[in-house]
Protein backbone atom coordinates (compact mmCIF):
# COMPACT_ATOMS: atom_id res chain seq x y z
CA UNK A 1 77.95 156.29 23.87
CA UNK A 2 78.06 153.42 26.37
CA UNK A 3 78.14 153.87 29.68
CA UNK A 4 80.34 150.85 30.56
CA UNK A 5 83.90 151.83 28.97
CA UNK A 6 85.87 150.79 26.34
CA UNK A 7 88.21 148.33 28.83
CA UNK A 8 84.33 146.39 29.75
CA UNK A 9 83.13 146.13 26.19
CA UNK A 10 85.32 142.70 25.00
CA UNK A 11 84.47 140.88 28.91
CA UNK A 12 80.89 141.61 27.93
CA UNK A 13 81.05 140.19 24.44
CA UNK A 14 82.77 137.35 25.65
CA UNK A 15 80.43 136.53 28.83
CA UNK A 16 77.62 136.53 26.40
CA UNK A 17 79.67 134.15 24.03
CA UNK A 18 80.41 131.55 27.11
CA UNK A 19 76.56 131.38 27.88
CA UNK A 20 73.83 129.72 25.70
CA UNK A 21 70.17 129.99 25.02
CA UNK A 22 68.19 131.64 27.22
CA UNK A 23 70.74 132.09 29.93
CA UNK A 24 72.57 134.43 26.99
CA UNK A 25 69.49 136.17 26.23
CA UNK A 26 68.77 137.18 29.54
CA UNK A 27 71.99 138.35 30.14
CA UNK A 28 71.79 140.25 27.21
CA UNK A 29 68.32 141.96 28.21
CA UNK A 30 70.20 142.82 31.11
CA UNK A 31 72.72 144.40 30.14
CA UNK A 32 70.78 146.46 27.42
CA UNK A 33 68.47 147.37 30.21
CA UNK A 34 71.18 148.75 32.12
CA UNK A 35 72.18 150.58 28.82
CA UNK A 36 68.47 152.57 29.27
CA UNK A 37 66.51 154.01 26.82
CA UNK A 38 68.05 153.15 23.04
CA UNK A 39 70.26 149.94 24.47
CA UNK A 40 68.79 147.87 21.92
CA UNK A 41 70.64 149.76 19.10
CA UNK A 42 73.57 150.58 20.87
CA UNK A 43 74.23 146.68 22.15
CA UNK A 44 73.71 145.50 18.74
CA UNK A 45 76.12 148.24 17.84
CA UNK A 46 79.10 147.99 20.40
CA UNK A 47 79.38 144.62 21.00
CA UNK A 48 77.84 142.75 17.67
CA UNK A 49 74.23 141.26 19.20
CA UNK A 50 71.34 140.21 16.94
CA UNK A 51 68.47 142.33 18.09
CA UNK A 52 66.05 139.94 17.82
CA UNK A 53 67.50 137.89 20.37
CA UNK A 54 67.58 141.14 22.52
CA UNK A 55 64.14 141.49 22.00
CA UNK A 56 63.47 137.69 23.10
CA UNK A 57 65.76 137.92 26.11
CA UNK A 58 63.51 141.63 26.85
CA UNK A 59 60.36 139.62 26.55
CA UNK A 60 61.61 137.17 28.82
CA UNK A 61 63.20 138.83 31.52
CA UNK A 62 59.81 141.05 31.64
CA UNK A 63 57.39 138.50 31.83
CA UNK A 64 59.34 135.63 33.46
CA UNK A 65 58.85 132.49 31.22
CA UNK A 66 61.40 131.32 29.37
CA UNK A 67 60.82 130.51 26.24
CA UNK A 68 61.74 126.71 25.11
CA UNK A 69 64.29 126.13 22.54
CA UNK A 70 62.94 123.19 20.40
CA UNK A 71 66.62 121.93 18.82
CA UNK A 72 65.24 118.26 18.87
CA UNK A 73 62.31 119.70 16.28
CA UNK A 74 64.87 120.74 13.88
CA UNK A 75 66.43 118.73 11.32
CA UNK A 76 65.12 116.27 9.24
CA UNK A 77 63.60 113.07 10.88
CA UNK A 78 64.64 109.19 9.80
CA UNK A 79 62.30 107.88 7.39
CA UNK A 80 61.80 104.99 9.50
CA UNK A 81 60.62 107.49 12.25
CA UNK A 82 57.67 108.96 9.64
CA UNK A 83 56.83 105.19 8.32
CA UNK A 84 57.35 102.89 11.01
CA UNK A 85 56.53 99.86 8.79
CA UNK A 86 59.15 100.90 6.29
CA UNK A 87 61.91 98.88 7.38
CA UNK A 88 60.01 95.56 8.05
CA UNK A 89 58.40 96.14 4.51
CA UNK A 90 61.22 96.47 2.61
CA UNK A 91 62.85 93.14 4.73
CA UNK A 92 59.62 91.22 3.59
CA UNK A 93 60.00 92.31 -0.34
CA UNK A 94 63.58 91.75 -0.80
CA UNK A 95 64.04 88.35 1.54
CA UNK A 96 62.70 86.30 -1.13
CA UNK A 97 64.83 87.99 -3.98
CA UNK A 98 68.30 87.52 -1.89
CA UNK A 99 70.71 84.58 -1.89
CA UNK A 100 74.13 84.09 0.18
CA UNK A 101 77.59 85.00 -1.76
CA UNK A 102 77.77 81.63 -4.07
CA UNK A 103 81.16 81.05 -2.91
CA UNK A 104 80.51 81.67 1.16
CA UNK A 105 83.08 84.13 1.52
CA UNK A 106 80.71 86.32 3.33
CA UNK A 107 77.72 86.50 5.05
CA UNK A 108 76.12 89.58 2.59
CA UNK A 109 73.23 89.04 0.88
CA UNK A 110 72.85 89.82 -2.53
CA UNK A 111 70.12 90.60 -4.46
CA UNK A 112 68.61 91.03 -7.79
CA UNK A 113 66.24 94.27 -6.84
CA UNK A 114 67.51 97.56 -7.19
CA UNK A 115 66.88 99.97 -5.01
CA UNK A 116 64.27 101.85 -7.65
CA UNK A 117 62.47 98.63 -7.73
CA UNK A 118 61.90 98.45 -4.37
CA UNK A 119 60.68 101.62 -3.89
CA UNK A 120 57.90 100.78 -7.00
CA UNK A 121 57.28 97.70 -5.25
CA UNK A 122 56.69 99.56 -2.00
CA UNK A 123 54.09 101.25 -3.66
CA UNK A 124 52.70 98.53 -5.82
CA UNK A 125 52.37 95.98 -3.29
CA UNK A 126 52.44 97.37 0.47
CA UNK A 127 49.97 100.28 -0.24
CA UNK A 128 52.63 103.60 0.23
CA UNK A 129 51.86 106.80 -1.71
CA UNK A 130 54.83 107.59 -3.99
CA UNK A 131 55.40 110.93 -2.53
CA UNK A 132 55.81 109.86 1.16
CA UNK A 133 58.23 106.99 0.43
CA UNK A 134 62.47 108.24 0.42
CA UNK A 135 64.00 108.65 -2.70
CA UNK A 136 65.73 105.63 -4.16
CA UNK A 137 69.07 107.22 -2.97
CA UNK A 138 67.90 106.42 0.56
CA UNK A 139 66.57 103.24 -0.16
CA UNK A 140 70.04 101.96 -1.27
CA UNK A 141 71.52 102.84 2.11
CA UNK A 142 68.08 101.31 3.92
CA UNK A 143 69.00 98.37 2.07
CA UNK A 144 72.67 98.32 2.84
CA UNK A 145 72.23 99.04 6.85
CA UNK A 146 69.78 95.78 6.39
CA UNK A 147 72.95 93.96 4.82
CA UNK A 148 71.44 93.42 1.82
CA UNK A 149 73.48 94.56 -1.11
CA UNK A 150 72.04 94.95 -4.95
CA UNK A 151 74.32 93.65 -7.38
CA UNK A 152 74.18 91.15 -10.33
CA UNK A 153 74.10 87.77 -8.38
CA UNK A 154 75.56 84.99 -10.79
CA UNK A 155 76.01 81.58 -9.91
CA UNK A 156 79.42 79.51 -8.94
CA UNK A 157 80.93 78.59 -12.34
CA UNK A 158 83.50 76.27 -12.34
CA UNK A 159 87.19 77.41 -13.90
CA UNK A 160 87.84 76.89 -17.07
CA UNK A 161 90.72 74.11 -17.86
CA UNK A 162 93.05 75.72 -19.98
CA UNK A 163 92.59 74.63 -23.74
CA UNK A 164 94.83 71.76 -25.27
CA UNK A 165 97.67 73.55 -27.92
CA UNK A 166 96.13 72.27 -31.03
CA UNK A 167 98.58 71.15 -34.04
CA UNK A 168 96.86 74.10 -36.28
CA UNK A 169 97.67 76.67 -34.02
CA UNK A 170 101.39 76.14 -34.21
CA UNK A 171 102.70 78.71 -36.54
C-alpha cells in the first residue's frame, strides 16, 4: 500500500490541487518517485491523478525541460484575426447601403443588406472563398459591433390627420 499513511493522503491531494501546470506535475513525479517501483498506479489509485500527467511530470523531472503549456493556442481565433481585411471590407460594402434613423433619434445606422448578403457580396466582389468567410450568424454580430444594424429602413412619413366624420357614416 502507500508508504505515506492514511492521515498524509488528503494534504497530498490537496497540495497537488493548489499548484498548476508544470509546477503540479513535477510535484506529482515526485511524489510517485518517492512511491518507487509501481507509484504510477498506486498515485493514480490513492489520491485520484491522471497518469498521463504523471508520466509528463516523470519525463520532465528526468530530463529537466519543462514542457510549455500552449493555452493561448487553444480556442477558436476572431475571424478578424484569420482575415485581417474582413472588417474594413465589410465597412466598404455596407457604407453605401446605410442611412441615419429618418427621425434622428439615434446615431445607428441602418441598412438594407442582410447579413447573408454581405457575406455573398464578400465573395462576389472582394475576392474571399466561401468556405473561409464566418457564417452569416457571425456576420450579423460583425455588423452590429460596426453599429450598423439590418432592418427594413423606411422613410419619415408624415401622420395621418384623422378623417372628417362623413354624413353616410352616421348610423
Amino acid at each position: 500500500m502507500i508508504p505515506f499513511g492514511e492521515t498524509l493522503t488528503p494534504a497530498l491531494i490537496e497540495a497537488a490541487n493548489d499548484l498548476r501546470g508544470a509546477q503540479r506535475r513535477l510535484f506529482m513525479a515526485r511524489v510517485v518517485r518517492a512511491l518507487g517501483p509501481g507509484g504510477q498506479r498506486r498515485a493514480e489509485e490513492a489520491f485520484g491523478w491522471n497518469r498521463v500527467t504523471i508520466r509528463k511530470g516523470m519525463r520532465e523531472l528526468n530530463s529537466g525541460v519543462v514542457a510549455r503549456d500552449a493555452f493561448s493556442a487553444r480556442g477558436r481565433h476572431r475571424a478578424e484575426d484569420r482575415l485581417p481585411d474582413l472588417l474594413a471590407d465589410i465597412r466598404d460594402l455596407v457604407t453605401s447601403q446605410s442611412q441615419a434613423d429618418p427621425r434622428f433619434r439615434t446615431l445607428r445606422l441602418y441598412t438594407r443588406l442582410t447579413a447573408e448578403e454581405v457575406r455573398r457580396q464578400l465573395v462576389a466582389t472582394k475576392g474571399y472563398r466561401a468556405d473561409q468567410l464566418p457564417q452569416a450568424r457571425t456576420l450579423r454580430t460583425k455588423l452590429n459591433d460596426l453599429g450598423f444594424h439590418p432592418t427594413k429602413v423606411l422613410k419619415c412619413v408624415p401622420k395621418k390627420r384623422s378623417p372628417r366624420p362623413m354624413p353616410s357614416s352616421h348610423g
